[in-house]
N, C-alpha and C. Protein backbone atom coordinates (compact mmCIF):
# COMPACT_ATOMS: atom_id res chain seq x y z
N UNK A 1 1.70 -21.53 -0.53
CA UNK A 1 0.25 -21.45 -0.57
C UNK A 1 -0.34 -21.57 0.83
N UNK A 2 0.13 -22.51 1.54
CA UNK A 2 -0.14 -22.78 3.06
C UNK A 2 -0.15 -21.35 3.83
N UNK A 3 1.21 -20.43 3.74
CA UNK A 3 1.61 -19.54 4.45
C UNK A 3 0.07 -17.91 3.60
N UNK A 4 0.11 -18.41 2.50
CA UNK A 4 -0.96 -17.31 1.93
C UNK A 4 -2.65 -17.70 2.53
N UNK A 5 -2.83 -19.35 2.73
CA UNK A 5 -4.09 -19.41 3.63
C UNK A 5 -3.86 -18.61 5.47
N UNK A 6 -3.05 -19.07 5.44
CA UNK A 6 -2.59 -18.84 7.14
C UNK A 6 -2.65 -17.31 7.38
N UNK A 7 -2.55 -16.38 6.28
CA UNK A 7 -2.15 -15.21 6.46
C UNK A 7 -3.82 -14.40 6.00
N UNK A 8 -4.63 -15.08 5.14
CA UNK A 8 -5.69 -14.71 4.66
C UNK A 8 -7.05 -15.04 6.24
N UNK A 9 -6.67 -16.25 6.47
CA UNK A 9 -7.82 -16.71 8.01
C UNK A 9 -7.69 -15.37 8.82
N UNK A 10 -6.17 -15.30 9.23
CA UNK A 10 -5.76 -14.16 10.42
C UNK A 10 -6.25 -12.84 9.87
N UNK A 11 -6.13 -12.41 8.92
CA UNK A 11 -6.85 -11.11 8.17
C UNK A 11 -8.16 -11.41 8.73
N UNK A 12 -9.29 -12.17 8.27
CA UNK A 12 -10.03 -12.16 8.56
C UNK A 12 -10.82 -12.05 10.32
N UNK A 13 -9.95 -12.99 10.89
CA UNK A 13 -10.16 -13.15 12.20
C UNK A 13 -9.95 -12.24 12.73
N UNK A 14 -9.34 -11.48 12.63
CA UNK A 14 -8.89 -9.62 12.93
C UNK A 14 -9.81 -8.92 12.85
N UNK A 15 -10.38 -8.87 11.48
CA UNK A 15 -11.65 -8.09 11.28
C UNK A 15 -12.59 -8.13 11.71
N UNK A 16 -13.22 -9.59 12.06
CA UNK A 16 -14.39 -9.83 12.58
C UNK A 16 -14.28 -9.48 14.38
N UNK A 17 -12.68 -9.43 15.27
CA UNK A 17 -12.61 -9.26 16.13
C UNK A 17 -12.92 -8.35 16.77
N UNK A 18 -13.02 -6.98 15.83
CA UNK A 18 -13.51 -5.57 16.14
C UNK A 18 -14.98 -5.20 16.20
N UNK A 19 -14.78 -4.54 16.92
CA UNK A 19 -16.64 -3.64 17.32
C UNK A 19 -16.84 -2.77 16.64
N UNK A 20 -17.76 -2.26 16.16
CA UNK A 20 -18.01 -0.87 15.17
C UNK A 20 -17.12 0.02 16.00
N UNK A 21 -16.88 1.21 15.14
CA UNK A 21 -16.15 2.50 15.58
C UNK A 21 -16.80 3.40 15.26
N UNK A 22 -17.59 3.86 16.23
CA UNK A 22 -17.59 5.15 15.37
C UNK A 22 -17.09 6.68 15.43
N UNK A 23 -17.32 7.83 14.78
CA UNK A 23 -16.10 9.11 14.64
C UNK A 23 -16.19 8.95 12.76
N UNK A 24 -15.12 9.55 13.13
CA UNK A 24 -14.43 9.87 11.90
C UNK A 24 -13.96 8.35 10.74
N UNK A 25 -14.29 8.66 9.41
CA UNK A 25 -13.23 7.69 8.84
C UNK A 25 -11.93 7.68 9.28
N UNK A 26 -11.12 8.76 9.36
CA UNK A 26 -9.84 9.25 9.33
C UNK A 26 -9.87 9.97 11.54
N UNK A 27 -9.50 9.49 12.11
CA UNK A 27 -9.81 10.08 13.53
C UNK A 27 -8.71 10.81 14.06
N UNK A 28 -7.71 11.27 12.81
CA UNK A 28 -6.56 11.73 13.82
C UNK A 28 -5.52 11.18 14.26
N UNK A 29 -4.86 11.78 15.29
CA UNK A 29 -3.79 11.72 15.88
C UNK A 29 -3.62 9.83 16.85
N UNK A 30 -3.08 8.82 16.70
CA UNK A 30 -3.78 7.65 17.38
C UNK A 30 -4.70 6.68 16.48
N UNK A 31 -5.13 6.80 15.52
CA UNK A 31 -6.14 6.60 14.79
C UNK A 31 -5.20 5.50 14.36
N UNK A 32 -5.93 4.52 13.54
CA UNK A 32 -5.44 3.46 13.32
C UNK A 32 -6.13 2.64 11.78
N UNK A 33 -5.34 2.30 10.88
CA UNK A 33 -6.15 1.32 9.90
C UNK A 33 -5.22 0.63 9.18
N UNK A 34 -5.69 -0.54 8.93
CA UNK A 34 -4.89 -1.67 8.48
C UNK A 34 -6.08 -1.78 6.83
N UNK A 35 -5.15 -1.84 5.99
CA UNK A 35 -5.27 -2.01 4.28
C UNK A 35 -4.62 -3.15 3.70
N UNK A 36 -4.87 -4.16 3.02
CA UNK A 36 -4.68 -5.38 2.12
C UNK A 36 -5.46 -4.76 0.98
N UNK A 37 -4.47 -4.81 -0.12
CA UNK A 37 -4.48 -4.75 -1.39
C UNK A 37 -3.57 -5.11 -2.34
N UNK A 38 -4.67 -4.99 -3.31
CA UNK A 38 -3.65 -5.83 -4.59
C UNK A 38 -3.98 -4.58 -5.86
N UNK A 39 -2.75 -4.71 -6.45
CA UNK A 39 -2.79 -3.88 -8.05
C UNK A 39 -1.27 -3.92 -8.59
N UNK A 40 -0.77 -2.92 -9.45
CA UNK A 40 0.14 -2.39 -10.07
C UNK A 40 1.35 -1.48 -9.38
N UNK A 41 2.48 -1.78 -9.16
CA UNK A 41 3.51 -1.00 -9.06
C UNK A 41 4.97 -0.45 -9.92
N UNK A 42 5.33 0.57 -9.28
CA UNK A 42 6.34 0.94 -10.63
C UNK A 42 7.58 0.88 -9.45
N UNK A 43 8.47 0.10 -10.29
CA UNK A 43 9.73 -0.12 -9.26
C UNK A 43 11.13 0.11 -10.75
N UNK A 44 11.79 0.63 -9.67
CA UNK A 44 13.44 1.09 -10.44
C UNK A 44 14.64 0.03 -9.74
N UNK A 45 15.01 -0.26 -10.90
CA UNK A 45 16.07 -1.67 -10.61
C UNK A 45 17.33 -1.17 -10.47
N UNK A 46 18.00 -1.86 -9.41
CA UNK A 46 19.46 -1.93 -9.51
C UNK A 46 20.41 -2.85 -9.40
N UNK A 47 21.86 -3.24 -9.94
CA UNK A 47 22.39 -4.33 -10.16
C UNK A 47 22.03 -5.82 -10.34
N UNK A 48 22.08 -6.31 -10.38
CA UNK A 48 21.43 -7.91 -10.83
C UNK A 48 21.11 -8.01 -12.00
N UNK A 49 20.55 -8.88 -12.05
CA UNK A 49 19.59 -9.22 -13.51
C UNK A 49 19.43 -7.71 -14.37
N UNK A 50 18.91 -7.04 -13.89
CA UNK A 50 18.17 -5.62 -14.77
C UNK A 50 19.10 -4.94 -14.55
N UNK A 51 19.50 -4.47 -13.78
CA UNK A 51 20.59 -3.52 -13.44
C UNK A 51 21.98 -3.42 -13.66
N UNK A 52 22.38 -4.23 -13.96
CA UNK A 52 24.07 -4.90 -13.91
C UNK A 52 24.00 -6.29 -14.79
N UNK A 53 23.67 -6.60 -14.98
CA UNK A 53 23.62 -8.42 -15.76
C UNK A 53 23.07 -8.07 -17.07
N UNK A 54 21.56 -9.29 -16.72
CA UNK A 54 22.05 -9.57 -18.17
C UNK A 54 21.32 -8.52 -19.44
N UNK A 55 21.11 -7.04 -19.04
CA UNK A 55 20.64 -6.08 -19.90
C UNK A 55 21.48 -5.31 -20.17
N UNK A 56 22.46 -5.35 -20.00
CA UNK A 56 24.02 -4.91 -20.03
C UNK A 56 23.70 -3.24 -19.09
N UNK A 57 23.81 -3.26 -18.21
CA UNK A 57 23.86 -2.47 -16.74
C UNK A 57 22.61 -1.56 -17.28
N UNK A 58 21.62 -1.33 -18.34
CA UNK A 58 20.52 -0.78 -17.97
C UNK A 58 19.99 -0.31 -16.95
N UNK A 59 19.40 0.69 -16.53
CA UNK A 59 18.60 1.26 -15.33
C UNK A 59 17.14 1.25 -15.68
N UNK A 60 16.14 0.82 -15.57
CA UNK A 60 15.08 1.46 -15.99
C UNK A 60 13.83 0.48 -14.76
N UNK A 61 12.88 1.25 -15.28
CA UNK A 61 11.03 0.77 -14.40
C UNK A 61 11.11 -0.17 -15.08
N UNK A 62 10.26 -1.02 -14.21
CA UNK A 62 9.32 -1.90 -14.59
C UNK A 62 7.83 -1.89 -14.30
N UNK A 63 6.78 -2.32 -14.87
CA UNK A 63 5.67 -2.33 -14.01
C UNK A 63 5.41 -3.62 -13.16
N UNK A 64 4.83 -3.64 -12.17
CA UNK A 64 4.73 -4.88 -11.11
C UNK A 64 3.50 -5.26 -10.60
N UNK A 65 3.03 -6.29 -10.37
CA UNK A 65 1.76 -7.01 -10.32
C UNK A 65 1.99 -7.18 -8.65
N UNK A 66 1.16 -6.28 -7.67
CA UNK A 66 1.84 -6.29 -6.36
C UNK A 66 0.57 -6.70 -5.31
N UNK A 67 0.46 -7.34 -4.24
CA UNK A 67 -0.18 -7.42 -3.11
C UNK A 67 0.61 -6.83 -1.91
N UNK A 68 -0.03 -6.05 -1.31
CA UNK A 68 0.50 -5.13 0.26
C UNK A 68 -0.06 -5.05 0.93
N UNK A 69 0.22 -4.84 2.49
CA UNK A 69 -0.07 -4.84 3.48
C UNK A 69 0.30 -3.52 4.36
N UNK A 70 -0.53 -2.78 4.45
CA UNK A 70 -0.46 -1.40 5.04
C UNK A 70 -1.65 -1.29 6.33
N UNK A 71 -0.38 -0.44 7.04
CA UNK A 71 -0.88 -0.26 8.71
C UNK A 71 -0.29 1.47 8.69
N UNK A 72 -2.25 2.22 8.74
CA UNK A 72 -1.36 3.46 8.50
C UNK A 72 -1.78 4.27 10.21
N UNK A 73 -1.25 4.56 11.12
CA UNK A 73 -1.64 5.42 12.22
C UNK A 73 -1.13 6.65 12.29
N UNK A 74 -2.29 7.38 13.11
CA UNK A 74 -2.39 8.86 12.57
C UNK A 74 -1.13 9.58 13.44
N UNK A 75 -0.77 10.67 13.28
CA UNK A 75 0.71 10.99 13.86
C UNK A 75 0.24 12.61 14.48
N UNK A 76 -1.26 13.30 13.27
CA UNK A 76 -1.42 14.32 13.96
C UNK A 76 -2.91 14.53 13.39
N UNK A 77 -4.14 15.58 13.35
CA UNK A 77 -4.93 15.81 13.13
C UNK A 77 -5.33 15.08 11.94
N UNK A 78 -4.58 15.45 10.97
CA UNK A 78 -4.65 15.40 9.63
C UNK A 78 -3.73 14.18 8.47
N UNK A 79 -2.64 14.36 9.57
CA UNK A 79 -1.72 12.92 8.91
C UNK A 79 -1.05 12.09 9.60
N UNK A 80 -0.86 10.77 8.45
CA UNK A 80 -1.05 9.59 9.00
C UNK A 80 0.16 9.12 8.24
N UNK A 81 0.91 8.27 9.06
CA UNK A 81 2.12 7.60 8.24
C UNK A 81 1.97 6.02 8.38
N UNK A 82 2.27 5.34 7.26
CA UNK A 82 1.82 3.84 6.83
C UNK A 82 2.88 3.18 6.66
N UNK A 83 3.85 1.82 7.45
CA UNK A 83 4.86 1.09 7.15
C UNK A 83 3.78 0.15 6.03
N UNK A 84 4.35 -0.43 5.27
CA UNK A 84 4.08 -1.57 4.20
C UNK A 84 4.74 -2.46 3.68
N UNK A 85 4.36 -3.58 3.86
CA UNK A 85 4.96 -4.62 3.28
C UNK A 85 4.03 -5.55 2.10
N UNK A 86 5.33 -5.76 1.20
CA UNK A 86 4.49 -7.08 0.20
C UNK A 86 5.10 -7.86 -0.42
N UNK A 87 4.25 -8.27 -1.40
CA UNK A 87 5.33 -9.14 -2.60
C UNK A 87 4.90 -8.78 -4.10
N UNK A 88 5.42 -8.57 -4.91
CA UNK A 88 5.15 -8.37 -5.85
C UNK A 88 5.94 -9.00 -7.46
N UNK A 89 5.80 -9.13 -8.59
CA UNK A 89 6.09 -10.33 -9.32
C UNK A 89 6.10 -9.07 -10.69
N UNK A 90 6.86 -8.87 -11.45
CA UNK A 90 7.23 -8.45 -13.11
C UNK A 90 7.72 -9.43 -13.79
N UNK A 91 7.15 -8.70 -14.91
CA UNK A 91 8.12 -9.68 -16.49
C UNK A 91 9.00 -8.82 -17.28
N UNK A 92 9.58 -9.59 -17.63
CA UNK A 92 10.33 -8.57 -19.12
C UNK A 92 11.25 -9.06 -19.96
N UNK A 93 10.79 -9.46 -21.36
CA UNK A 93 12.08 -10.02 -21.96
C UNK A 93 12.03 -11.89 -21.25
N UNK A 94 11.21 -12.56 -21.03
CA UNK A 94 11.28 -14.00 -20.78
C UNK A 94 11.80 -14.14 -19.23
N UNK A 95 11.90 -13.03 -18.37
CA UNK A 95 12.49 -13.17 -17.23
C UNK A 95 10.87 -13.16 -16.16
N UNK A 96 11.10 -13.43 -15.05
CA UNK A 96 10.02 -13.28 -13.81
C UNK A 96 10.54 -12.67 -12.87
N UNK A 97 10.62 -11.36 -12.19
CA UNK A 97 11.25 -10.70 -10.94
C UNK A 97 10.02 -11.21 -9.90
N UNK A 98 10.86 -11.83 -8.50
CA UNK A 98 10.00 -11.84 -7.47
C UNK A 98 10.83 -10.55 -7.01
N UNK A 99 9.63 -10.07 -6.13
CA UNK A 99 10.13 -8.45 -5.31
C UNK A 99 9.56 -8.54 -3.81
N UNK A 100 10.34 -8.06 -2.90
CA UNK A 100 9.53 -7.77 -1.36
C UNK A 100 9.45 -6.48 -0.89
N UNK A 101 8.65 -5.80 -1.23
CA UNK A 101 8.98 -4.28 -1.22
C UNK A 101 8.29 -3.82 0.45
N UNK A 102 9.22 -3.36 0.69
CA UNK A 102 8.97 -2.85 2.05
C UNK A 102 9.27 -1.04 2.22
N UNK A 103 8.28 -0.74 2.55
CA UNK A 103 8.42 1.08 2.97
C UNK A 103 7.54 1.88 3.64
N UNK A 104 7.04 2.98 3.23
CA UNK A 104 6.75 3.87 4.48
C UNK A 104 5.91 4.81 3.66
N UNK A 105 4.41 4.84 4.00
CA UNK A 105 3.80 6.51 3.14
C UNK A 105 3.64 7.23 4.23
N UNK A 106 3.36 8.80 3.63
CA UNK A 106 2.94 9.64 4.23
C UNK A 106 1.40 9.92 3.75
N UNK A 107 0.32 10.26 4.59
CA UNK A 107 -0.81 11.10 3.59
C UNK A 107 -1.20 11.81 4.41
N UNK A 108 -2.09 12.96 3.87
CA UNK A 108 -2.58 14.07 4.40
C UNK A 108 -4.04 13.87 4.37
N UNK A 109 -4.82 13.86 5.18
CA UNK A 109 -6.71 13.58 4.99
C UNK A 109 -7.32 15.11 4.91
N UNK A 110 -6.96 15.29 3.73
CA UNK A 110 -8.05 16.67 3.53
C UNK A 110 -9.20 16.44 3.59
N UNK A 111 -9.91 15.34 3.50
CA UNK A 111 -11.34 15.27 3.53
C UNK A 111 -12.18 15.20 4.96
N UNK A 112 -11.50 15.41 5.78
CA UNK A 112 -11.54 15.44 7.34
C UNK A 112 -11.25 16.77 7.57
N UNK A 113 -9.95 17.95 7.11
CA UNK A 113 -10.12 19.18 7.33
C UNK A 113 -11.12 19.77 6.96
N UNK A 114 -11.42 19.61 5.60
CA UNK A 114 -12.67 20.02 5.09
C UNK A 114 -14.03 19.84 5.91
N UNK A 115 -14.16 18.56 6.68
CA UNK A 115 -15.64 18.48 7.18
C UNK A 115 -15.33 19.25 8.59
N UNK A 116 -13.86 19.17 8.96
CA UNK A 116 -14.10 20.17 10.51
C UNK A 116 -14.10 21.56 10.23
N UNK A 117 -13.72 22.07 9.31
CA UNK A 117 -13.70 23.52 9.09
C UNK A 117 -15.12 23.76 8.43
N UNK A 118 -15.70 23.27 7.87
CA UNK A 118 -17.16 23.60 7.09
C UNK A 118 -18.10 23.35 8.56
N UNK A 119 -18.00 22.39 9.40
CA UNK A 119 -19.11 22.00 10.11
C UNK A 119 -20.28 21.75 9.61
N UNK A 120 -19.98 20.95 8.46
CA UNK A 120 -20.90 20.37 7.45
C UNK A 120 -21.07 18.94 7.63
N UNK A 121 -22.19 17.89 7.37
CA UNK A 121 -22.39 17.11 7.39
C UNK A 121 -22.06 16.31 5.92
N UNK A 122 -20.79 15.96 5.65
CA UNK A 122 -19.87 15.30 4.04
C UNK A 122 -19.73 14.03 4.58
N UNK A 123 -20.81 13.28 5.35
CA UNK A 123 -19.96 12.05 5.47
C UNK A 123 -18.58 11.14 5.70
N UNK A 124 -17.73 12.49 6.68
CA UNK A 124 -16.84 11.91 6.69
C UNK A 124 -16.42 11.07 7.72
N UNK A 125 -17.84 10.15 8.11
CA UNK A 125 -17.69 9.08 8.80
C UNK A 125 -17.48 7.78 8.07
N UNK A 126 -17.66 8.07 6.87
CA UNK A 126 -17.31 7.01 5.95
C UNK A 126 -16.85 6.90 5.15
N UNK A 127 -16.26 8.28 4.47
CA UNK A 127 -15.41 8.38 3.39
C UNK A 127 -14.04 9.01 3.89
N UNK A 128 -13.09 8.81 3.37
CA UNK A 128 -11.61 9.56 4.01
C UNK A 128 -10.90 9.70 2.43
N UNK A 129 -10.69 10.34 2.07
CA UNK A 129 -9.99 11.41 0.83
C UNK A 129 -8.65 12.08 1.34
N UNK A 130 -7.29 11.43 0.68
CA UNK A 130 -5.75 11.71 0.96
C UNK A 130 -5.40 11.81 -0.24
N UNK A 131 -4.01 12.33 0.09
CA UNK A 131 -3.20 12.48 -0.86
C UNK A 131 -1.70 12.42 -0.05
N UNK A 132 -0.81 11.30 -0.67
CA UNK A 132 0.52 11.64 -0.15
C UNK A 132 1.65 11.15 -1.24
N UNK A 133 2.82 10.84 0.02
CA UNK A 133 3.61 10.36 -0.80
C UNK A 133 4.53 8.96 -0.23
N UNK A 134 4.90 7.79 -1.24
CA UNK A 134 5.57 6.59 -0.92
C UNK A 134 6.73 6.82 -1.57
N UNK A 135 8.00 6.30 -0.32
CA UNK A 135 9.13 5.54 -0.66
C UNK A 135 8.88 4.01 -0.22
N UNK A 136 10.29 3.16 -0.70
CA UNK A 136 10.72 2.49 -0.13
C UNK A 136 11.67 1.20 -0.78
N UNK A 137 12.03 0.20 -0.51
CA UNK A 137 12.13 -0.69 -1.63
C UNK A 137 12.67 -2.56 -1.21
N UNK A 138 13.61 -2.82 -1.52
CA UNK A 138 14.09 -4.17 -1.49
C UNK A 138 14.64 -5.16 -1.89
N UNK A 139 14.70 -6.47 -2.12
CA UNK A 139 15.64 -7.49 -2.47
C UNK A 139 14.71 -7.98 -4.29
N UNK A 140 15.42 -8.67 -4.84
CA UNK A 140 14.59 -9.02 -5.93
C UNK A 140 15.11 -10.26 -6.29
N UNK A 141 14.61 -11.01 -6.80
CA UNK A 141 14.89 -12.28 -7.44
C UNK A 141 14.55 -12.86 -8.85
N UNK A 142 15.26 -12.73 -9.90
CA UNK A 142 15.28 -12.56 -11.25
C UNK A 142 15.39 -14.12 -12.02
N UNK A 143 14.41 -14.55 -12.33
CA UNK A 143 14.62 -15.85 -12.67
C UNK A 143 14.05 -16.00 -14.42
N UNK A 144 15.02 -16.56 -14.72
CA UNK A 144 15.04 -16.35 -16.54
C UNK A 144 14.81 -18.15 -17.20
N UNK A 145 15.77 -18.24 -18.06
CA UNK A 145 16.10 -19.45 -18.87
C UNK A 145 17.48 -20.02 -18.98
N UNK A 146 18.30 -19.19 -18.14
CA UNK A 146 19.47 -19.65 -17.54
C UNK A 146 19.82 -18.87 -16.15
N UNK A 147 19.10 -19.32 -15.63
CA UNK A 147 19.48 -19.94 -13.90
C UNK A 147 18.53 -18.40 -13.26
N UNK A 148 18.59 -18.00 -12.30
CA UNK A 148 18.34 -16.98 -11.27
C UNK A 148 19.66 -15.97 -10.57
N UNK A 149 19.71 -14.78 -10.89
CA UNK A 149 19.99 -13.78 -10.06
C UNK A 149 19.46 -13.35 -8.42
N UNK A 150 20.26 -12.31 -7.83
CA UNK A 150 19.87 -11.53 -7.00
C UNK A 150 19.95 -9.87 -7.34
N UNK A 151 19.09 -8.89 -6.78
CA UNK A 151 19.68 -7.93 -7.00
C UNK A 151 18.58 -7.04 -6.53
N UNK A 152 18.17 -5.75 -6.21
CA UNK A 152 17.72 -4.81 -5.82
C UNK A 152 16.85 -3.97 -6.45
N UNK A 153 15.95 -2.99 -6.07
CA UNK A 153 14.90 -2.07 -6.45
C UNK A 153 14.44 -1.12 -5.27
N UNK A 154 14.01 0.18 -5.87
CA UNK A 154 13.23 0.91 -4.84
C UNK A 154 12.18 1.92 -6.07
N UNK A 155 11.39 2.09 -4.71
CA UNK A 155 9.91 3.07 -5.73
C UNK A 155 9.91 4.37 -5.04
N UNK A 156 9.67 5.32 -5.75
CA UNK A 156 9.48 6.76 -4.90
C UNK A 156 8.07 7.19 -5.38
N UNK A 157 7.00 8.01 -4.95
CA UNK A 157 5.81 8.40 -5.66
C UNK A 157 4.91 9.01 -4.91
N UNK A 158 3.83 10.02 -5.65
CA UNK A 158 3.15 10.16 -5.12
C UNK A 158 1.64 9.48 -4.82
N UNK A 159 0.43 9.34 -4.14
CA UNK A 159 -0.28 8.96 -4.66
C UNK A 159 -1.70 9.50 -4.38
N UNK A 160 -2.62 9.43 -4.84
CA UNK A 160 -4.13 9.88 -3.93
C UNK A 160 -4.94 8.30 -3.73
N UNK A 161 -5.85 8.71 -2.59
CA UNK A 161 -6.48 7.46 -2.00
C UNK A 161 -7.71 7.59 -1.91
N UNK A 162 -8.62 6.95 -1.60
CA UNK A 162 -9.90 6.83 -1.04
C UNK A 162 -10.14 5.67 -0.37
N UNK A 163 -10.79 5.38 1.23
CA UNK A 163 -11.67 5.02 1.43
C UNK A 163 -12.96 5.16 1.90
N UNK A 164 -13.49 3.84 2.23
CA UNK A 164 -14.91 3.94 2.16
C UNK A 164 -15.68 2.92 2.94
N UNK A 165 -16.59 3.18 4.20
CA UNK A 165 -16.56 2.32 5.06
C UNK A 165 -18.31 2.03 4.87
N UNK A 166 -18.52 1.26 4.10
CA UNK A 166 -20.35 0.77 4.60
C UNK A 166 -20.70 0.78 5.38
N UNK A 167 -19.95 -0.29 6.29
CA UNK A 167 -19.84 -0.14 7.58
C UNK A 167 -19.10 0.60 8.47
N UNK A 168 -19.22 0.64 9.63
CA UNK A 168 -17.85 1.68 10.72
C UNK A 168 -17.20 1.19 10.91
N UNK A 169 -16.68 -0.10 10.67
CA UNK A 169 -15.09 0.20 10.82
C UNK A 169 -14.48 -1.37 9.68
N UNK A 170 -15.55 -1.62 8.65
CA UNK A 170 -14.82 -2.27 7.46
C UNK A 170 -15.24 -1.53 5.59
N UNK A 171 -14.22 -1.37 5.33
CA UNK A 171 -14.51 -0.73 4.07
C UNK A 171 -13.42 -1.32 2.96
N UNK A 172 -13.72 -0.66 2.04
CA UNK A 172 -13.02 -0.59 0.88
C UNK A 172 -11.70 0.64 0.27
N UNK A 173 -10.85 0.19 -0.49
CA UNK A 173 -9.83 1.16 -0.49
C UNK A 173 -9.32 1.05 -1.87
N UNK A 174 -8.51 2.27 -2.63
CA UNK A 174 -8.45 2.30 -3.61
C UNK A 174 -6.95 3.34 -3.72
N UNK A 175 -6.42 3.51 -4.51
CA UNK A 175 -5.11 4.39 -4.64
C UNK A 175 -4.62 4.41 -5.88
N UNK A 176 -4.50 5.38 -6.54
CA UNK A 176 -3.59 5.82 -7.92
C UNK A 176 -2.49 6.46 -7.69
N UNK A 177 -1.19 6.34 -8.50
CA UNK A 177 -0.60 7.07 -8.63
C UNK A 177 0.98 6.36 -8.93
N UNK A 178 2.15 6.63 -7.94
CA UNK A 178 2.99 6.16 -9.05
C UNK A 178 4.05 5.74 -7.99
N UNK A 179 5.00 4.53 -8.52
CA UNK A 179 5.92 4.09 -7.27
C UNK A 179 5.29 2.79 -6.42
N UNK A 180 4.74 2.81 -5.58
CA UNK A 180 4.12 1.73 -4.51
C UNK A 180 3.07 1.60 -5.43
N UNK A 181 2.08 2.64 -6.02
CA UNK A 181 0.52 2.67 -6.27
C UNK A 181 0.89 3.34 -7.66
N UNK A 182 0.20 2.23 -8.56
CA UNK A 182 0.18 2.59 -9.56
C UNK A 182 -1.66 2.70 -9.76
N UNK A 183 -1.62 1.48 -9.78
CA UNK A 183 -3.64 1.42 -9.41
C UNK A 183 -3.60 0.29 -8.56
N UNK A 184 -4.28 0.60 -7.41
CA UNK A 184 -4.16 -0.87 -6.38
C UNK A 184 -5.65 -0.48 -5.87
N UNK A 185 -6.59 -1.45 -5.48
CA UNK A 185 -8.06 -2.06 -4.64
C UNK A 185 -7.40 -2.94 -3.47
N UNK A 186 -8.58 -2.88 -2.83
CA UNK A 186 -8.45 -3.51 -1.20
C UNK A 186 -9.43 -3.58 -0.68
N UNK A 187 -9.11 -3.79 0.94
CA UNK A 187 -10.36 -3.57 1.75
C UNK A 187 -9.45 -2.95 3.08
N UNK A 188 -10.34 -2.94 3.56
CA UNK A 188 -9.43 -2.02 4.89
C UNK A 188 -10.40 -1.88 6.07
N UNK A 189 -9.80 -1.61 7.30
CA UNK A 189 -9.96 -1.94 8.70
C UNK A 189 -9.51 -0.51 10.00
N UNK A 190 -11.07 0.02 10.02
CA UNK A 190 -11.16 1.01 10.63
C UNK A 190 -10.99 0.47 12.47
N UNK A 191 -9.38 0.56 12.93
CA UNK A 191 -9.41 0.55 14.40
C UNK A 191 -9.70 1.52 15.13
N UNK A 192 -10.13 2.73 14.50
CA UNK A 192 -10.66 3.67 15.52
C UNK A 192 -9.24 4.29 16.08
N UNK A 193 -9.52 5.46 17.15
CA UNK A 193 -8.02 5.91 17.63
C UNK A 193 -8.28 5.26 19.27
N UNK A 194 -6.71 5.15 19.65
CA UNK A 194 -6.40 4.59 20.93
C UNK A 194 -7.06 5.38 22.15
């Protein structure tokens, strides 16, 4: 709980450290944004508990109750690649999986091609509209009514996104879809490009 205050102050203190930005939601190549969110993930088990133990070697999803931490910078005009880290917690059958899922999206900001090719005024100083795709995965920890396992998982998926900045450079964030993002909310942190 200590390490979840310690980690929630510094979020904050981060945010408030920045100056408006302004440009683009989405700025390209250099561009920079940091996302905290929480929702739903779909993860595929292997060996341990779910995988090998005690479901007699079953393979299958689970759904997952997840908080993440995504830092996505832009790589070219249009897309942006995001390392992520979190933790995330399932049930099934009287068991509790802790999970640390760690990986990597890709997305594409069509809603930024769209406003440079129209030379239209769409607000896309404050809205940014993607679509990509997440791998990634990690360690798991399976704790039942006789004793705790170890054992493994990874998610593959696609997803679509939105954010949305009231301000220039703090907003809100949202993502559907499947793997990392099943339905996940946030807030998020427009650094502008380097």
């Amino acid at each position: 709980m200590k390490t979840f205050i310690l980690l929630c102050t510094m979020a904050i203190s981060i945010i408030f450290s920045f100056n408006e930005t302004k440009g683009q939601a989405f700025s390209g190549k250099g561009s920079k944004n940091l996302s905290i969110t929480i929702g739903a993930a779909n993860y595929f088990h292997f060996g341990g508990f779910y995988g090998g133990g005690g479901y007699g070697g079953r393979y299958f999803f689970t759904p997952a109750l997840s908080f993440n931490g995504n830092f996505e910078f832009g790589i070219s005009k249009y897309v942006g690649l995001s390392p992520s880290v979190g933790i995330a917690s399932t049930f099934y059958s009287g068991a509790t999986g802790v999970h640390i899922p760690i990986g990597i999206q890709g997305n594409f900001h069509f809603f930024q091609l769209i406003a440079d090719k129209t030379n239209e005024d769409i607000h896309s100083d404050k809205l940014d509209v993607y679509v990509g795709v997440n791998a990634g995965g990690g360690p798991e920890f399976i704790i039942d009514g006789s004793g705790a396992e170890a054992g493994g998982f990874f998610y593959v998926g696609p997803q679509v996104g939105v954010r949305y900045y009231p301000k220039s450079n703090i907003g809100i964030t949202a993502e559907l879809g499947y793997g990392k993002t099943i339905a996940n909310f946030g807030v998020c942190l427009n650094m502008g490009a380097k």
